[in-house]
C-alpha atoms as a PDB file:
ATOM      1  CA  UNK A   1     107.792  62.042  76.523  1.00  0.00           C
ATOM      2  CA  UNK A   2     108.248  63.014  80.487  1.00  0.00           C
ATOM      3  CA  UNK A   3     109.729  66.344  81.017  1.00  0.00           C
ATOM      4  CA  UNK A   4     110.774  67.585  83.982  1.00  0.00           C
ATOM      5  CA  UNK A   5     112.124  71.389  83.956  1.00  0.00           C
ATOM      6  CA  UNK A   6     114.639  73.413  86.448  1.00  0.00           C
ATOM      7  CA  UNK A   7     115.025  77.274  86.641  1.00  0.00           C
ATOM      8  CA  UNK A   8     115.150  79.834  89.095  1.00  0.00           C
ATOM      9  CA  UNK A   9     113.577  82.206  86.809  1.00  0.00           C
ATOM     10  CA  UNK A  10     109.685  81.643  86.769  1.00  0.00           C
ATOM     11  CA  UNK A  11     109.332  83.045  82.913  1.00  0.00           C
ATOM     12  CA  UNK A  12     111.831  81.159  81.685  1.00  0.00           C
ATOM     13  CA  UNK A  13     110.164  78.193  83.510  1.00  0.00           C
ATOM     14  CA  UNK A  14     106.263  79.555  82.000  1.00  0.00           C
ATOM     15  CA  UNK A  15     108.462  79.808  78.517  1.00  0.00           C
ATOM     16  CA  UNK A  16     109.581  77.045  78.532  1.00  0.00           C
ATOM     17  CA  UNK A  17     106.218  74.905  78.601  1.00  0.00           C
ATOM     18  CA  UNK A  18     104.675  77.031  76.307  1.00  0.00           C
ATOM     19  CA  UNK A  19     107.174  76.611  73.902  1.00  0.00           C
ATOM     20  CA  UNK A  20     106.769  72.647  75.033  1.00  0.00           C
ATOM     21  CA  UNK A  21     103.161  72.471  74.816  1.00  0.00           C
ATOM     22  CA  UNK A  22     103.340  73.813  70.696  1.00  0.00           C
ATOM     23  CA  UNK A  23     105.347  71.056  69.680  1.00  0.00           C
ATOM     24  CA  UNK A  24     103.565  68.433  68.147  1.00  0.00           C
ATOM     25  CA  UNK A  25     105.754  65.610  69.729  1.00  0.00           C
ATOM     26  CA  UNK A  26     103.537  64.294  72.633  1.00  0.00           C
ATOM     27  CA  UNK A  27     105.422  66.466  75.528  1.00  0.00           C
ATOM     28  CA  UNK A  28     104.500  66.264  79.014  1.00  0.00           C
ATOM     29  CA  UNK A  29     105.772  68.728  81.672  1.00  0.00           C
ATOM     30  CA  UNK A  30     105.172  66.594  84.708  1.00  0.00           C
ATOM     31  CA  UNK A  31     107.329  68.794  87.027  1.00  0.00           C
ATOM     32  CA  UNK A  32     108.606  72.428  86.965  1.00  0.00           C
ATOM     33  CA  UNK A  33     110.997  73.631  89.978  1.00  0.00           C
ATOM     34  CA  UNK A  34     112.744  76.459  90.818  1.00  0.00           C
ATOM     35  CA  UNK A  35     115.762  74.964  92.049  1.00  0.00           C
ATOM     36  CA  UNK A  36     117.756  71.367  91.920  1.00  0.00           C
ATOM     37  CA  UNK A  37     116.988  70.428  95.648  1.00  0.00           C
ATOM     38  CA  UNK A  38     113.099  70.108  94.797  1.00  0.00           C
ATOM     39  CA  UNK A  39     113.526  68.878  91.383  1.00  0.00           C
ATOM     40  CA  UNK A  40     115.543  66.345  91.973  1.00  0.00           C
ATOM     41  CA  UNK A  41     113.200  65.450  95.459  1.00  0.00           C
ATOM     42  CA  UNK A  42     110.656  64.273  92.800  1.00  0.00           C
ATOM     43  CA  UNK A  43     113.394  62.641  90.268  1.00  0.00           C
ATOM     44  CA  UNK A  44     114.108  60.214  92.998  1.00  0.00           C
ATOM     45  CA  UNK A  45     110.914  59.023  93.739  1.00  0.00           C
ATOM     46  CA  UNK A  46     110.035  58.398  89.472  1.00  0.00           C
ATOM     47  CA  UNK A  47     110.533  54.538  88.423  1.00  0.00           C
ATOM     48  CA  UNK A  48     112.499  53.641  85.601  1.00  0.00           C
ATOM     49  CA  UNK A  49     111.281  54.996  82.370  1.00  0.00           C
ATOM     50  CA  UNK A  50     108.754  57.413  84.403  1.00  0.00           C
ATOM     51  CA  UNK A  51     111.262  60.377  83.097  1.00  0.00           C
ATOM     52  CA  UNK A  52     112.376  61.054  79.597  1.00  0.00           C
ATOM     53  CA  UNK A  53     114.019  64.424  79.752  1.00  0.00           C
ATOM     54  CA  UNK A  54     115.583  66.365  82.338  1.00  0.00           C
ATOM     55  CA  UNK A  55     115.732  70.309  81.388  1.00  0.00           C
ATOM     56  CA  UNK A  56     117.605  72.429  83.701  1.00  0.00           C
ATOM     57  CA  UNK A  57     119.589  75.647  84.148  1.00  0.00           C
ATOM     58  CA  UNK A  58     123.268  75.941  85.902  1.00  0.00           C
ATOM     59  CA  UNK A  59     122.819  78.373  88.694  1.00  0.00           C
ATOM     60  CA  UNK A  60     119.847  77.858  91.045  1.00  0.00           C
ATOM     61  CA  UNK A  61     119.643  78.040  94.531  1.00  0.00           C
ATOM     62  CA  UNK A  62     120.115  74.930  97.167  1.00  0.00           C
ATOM     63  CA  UNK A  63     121.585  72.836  94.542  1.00  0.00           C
ATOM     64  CA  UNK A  64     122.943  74.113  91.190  1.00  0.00           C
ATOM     65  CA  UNK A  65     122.357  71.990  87.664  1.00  0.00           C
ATOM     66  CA  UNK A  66     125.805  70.446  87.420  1.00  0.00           C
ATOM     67  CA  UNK A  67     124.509  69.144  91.345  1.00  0.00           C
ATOM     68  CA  UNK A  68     121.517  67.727  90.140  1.00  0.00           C
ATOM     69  CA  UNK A  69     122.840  66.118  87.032  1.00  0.00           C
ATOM     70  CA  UNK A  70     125.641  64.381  89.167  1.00  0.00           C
ATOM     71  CA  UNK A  71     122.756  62.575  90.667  1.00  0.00           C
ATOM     72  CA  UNK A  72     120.963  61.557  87.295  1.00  0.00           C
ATOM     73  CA  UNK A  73     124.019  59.286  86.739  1.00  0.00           C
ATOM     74  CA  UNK A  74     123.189  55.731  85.500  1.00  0.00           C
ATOM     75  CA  UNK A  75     119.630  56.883  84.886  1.00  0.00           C
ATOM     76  CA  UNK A  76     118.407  57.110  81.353  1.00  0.00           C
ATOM     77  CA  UNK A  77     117.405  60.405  81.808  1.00  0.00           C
ATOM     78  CA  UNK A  78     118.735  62.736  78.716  1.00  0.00           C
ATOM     79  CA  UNK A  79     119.028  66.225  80.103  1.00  0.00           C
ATOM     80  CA  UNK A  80     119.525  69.413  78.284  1.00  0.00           C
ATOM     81  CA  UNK A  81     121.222  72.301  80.090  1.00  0.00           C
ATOM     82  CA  UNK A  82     120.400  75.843  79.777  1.00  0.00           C
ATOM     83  CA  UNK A  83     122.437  78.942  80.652  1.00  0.00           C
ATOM     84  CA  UNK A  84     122.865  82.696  80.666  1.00  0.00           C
ATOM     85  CA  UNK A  85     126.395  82.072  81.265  1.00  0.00           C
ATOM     86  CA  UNK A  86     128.215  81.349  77.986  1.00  0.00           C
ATOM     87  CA  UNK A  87     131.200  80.241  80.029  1.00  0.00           C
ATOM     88  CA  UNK A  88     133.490  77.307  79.258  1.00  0.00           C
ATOM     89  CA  UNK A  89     134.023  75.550  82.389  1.00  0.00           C
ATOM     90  CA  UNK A  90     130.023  75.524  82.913  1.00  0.00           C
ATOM     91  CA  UNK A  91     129.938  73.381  79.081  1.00  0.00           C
ATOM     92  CA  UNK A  92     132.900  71.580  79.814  1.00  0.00           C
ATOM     93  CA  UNK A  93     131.427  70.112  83.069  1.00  0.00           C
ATOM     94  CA  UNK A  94     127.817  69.945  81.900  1.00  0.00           C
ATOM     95  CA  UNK A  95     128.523  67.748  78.681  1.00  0.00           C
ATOM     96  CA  UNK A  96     131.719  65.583  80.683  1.00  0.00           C
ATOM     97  CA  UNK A  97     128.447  64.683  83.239  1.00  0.00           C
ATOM     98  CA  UNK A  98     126.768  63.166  79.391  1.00  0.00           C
ATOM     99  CA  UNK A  99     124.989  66.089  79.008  1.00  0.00           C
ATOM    100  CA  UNK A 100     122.715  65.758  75.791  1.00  0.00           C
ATOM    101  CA  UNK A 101     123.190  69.528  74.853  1.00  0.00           C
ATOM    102  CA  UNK A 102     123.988  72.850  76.337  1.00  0.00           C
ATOM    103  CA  UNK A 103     121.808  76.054  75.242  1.00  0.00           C
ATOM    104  CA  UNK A 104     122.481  79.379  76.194  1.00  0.00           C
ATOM    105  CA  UNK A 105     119.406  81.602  76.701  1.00  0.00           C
ATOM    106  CA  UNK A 106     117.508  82.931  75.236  1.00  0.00           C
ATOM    107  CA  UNK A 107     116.416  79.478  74.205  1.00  0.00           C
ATOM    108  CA  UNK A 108     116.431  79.061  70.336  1.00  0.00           C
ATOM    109  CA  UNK A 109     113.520  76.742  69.618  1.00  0.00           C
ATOM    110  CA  UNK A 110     114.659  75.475  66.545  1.00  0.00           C
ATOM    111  CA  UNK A 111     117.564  73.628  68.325  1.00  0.00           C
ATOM    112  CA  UNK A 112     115.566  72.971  71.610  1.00  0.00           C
ATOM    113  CA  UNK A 113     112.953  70.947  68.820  1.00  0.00           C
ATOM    114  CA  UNK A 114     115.728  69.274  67.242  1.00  0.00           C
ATOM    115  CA  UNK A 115     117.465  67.692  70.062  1.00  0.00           C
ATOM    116  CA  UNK A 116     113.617  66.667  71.536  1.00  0.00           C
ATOM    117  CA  UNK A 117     113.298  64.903  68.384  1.00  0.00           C
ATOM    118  CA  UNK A 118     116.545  63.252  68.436  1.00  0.00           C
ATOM    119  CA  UNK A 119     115.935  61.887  72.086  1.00  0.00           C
ATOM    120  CA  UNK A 120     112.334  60.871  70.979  1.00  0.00           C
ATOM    121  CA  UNK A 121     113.602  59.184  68.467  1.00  0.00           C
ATOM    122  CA  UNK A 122     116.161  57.052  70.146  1.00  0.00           C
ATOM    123  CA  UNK A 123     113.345  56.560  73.182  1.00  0.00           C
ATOM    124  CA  UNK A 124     111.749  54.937  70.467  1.00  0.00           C
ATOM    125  CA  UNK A 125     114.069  52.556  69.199  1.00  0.00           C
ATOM    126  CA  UNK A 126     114.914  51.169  72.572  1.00  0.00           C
ATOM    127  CA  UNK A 127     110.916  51.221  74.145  1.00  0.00           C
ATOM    128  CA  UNK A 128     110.850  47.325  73.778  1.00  0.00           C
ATOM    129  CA  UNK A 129     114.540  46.561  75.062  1.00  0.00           C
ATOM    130  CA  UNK A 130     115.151  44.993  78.602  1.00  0.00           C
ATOM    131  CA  UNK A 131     112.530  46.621  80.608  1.00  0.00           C
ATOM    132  CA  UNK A 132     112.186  44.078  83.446  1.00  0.00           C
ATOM    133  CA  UNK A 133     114.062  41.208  82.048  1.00  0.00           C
ATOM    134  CA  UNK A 134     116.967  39.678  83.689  1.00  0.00           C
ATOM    135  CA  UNK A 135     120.530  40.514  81.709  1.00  0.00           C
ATOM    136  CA  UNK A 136     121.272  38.781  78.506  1.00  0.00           C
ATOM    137  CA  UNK A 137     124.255  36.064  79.626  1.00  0.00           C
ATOM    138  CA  UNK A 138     127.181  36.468  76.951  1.00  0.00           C
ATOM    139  CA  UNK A 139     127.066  32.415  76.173  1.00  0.00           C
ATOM    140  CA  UNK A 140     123.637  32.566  75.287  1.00  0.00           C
ATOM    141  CA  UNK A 141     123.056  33.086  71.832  1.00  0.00           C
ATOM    142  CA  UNK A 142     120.520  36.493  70.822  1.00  0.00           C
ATOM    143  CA  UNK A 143     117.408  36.749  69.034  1.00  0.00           C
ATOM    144  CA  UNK A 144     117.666  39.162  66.038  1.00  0.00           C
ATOM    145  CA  UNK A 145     115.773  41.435  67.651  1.00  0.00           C
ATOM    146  CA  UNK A 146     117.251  41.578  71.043  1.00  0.00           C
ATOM    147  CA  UNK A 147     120.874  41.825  68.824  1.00  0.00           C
ATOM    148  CA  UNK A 148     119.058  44.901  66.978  1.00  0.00           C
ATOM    149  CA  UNK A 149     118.667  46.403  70.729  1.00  0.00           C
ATOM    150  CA  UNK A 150     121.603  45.959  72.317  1.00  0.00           C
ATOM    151  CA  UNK A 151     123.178  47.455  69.031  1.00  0.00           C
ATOM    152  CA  UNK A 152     120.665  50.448  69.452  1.00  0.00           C
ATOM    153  CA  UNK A 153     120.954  50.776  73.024  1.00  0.00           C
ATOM    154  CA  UNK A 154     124.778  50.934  72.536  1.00  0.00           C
ATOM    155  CA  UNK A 155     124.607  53.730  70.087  1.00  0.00           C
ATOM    156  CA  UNK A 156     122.608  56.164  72.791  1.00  0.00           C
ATOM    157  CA  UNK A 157     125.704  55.359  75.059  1.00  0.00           C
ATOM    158  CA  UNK A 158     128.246  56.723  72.817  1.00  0.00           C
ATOM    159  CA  UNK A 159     126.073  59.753  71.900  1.00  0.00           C
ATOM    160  CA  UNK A 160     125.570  60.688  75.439  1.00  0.00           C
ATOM    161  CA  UNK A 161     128.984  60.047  76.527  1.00  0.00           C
ATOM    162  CA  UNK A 162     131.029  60.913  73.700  1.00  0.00           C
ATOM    163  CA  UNK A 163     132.981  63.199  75.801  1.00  0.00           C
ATOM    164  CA  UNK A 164     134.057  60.858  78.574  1.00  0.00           C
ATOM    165  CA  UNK A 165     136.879  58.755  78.132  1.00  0.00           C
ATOM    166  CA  UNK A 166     135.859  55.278  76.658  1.00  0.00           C
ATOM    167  CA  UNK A 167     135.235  52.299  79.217  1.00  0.00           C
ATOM    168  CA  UNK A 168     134.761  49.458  77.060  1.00  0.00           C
ATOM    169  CA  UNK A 169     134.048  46.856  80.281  1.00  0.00           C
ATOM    170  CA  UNK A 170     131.461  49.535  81.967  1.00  0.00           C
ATOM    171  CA  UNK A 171     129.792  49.962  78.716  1.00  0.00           C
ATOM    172  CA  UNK A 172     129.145  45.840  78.413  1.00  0.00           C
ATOM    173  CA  UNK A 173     128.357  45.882  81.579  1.00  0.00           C
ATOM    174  CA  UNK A 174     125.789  48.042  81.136  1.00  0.00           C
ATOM    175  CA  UNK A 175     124.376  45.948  77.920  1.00  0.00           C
ATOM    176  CA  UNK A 176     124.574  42.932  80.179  1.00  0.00           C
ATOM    177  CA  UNK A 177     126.848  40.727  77.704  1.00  0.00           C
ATOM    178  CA  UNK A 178     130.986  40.406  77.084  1.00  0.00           C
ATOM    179  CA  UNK A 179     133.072  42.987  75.875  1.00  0.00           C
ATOM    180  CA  UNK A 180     134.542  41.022  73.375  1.00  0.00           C
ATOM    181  CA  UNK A 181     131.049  39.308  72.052  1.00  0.00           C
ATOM    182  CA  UNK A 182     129.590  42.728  72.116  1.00  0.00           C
ATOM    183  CA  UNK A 183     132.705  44.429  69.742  1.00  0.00           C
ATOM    184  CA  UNK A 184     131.891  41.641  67.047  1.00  0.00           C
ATOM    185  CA  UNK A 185     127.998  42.484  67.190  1.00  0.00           C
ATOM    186  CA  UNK A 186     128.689  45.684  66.900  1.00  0.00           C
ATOM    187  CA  UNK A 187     131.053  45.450  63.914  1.00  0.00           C
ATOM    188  CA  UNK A 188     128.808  43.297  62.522  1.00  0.00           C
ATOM    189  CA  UNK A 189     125.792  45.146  62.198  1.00  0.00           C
ATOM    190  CA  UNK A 190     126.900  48.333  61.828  1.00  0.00           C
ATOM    191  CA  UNK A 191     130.069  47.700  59.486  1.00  0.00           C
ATOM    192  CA  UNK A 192     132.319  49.781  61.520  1.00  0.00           C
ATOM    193  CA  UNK A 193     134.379  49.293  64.960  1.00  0.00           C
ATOM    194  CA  UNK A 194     133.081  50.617  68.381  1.00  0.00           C
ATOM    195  CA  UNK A 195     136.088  52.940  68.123  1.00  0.00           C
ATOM    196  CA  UNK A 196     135.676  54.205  64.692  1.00  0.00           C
ATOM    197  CA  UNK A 197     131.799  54.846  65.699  1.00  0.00           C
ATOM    198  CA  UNK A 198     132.987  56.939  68.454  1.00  0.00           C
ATOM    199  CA  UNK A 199     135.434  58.884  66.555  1.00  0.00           C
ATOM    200  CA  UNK A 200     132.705  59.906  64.015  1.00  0.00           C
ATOM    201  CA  UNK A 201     130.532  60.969  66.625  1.00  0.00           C
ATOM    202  CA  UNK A 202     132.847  62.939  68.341  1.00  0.00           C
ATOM    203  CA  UNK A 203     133.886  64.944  65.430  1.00  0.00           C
ATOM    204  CA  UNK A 204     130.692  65.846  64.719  1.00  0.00           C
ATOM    205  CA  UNK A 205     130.370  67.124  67.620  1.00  0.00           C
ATOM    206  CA  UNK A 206     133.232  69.216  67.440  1.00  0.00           C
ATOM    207  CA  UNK A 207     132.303  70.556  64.232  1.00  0.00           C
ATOM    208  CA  UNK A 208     128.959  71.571  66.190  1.00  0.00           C
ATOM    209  CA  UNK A 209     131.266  73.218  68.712  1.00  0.00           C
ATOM    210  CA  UNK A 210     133.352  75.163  66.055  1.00  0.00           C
ATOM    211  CA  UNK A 211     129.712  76.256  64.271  1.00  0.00           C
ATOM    212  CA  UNK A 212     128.061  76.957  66.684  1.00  0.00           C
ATOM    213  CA  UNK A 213     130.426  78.486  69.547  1.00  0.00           C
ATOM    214  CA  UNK A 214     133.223  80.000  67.306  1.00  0.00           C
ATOM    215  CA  UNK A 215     134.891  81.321  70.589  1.00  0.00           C
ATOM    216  CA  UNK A 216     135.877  78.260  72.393  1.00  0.00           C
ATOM    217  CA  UNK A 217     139.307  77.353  71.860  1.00  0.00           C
ATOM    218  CA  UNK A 218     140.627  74.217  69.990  1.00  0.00           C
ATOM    219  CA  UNK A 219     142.028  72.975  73.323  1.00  0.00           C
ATOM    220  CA  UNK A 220     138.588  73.470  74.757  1.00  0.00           C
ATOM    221  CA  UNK A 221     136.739  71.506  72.091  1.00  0.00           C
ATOM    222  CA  UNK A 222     139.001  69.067  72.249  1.00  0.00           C
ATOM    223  CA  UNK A 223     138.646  68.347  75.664  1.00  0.00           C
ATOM    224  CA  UNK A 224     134.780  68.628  75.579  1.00  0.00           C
ATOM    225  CA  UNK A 225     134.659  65.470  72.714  1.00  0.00           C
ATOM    226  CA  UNK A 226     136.841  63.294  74.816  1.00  0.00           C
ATOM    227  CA  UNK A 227     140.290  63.844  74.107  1.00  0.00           C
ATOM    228  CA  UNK A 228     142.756  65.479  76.781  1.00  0.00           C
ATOM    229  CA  UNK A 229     145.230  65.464  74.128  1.00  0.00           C
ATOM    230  CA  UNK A 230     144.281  69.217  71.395  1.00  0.00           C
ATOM    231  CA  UNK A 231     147.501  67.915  68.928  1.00  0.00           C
ATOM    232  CA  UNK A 232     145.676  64.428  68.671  1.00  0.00           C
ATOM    233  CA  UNK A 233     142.441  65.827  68.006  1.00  0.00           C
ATOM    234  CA  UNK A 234     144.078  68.479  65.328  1.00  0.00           C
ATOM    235  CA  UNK A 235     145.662  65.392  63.348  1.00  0.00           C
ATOM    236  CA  UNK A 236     142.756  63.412  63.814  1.00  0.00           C
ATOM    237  CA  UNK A 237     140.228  65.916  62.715  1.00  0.00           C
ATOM    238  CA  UNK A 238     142.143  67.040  59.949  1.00  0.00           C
ATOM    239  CA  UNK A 239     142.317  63.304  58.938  1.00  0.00           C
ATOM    240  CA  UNK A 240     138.552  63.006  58.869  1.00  0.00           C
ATOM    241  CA  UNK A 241     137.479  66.225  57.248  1.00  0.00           C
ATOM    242  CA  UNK A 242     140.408  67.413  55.204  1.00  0.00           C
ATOM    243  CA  UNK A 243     140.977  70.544  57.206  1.00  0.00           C
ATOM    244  CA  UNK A 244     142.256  71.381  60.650  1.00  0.00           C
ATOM    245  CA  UNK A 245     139.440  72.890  63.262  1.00  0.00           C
ATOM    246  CA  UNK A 246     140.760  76.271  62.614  1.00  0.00           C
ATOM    247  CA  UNK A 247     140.007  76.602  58.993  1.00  0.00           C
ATOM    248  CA  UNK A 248     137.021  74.271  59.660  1.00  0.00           C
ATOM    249  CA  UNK A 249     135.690  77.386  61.916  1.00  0.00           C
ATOM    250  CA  UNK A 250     136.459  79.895  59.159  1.00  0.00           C
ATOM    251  CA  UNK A 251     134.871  78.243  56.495  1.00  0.00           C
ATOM    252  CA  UNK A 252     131.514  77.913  58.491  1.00  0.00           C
ATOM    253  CA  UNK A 253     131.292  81.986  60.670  1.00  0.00           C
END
């Protein structure tokens, strides 16, 4: 995989693609910057699968990483944010803009691995999907294979935007085929609803959030897995798990 890394700090950069270089997943660091402005200079001139991974701090100079990830939108580019600042508003934007992760420094590189091999992973399962072919028309029926794609390729969606409100029409848009057509593949092949995929998803995320940031509120993590709405997301996560988020959290300190 292509990764491209952003940080004002030079050892954090240097760090970084040492740390990169000792995993045995076929990395590439084919740009490190010290800012968004010249990171995202070379972003713009990559072709369409020329960039797998996008990792960047918040705060640099000319343009910050929330800047810079605003302009990776529509791209399949995952990016993985990195901070000193263990700030809400700085998560809450980062993962709203379908942020794969958000790390605080100093970098652990167990969970740096583990979300590489996650995106490798789902890089893999969509390397033969619609690469230079024209959209798939919703009358026309699918291959098993290209069905097995569109399936996959929806599943990276709703991982990387669990935490934006759910667009059904942009999604199948994006897949190239009708909402409706694309609801009964998905039940289909997966045995479960768009909706209840989504809900799964986001409340494992939220159980990440309690784990792993204990000091986020429960409107906070509610907002950052896509619901505006913390009573909701108490009911609903209580529903799922068989506890609400608070005893969730104390169970797992």
């Amino acid at each position: 995989m292509n990764i491209i890394i952003a940080d004002d700090e030079e050892f954090i950069r240097l760090g970084l693609e040492k740390i990169l270089t000792k995993m045995d997943l076929d990395l590439k660091v084919i740009g490190s910057y010290s800012n968004g402005m010249d990171a995202w200079t070379h972003i713009s001139k990559l072709g369409d699968g020329e960039l797998d991974v996008l990792i960047t701090d918040i705060k640099m100079p000319m343009m910050d990483g929330l800047k810079l990830i605003e302009h990776l939108r529509g791209k399949r580019i995952a990016t993985i944010v990195l901070s000193g600042f263990s700030d809400f508003e700085y998560a809450r934007k980062a993962l709203r803009y379908g942020v794969r992760d958000y790390l605080l420094k100093p970098v652990d590189k167990a969970n740096l691995y583990e979300q590489l091999i996650k995106i490798k992973q789902e890089r893999s399962d969509l390397a033969s999907d619609y690469k230079g072919e024209t959209a798939v028309k919703a009358a026309e029926p699918l291959s098993k294979e290209k069905e097995h794609h569109v399936i996959e390729q929806m599943k990276v969606i709703l991982e990387e935007e669990y935490g934006k409100n759910f667009e059904m029409e942009r999604i199948s848009e994006t897949v190239g085929m009708s909402a409706n057509y694309l609801s009964r593949l998905f039940k289909q092949e997966t045995g479960m609803t768009l909706t209840d995929y989504l809900i799964d998803i986001r409340i494992e995320k939220a159980k990440q959030f309690l784990t792993d940031h204990p000091n986020l509120k429960n409107y906070e993590i509610s907002q950052l897995v896509g619901y505006s709405d913390p009573v909701y997301f108490n009911k609903l996560f209580k529903k799922i798990v068989g506890e609400t988020p608070k005893d969730y959290k104390g169970k797992h300190r």
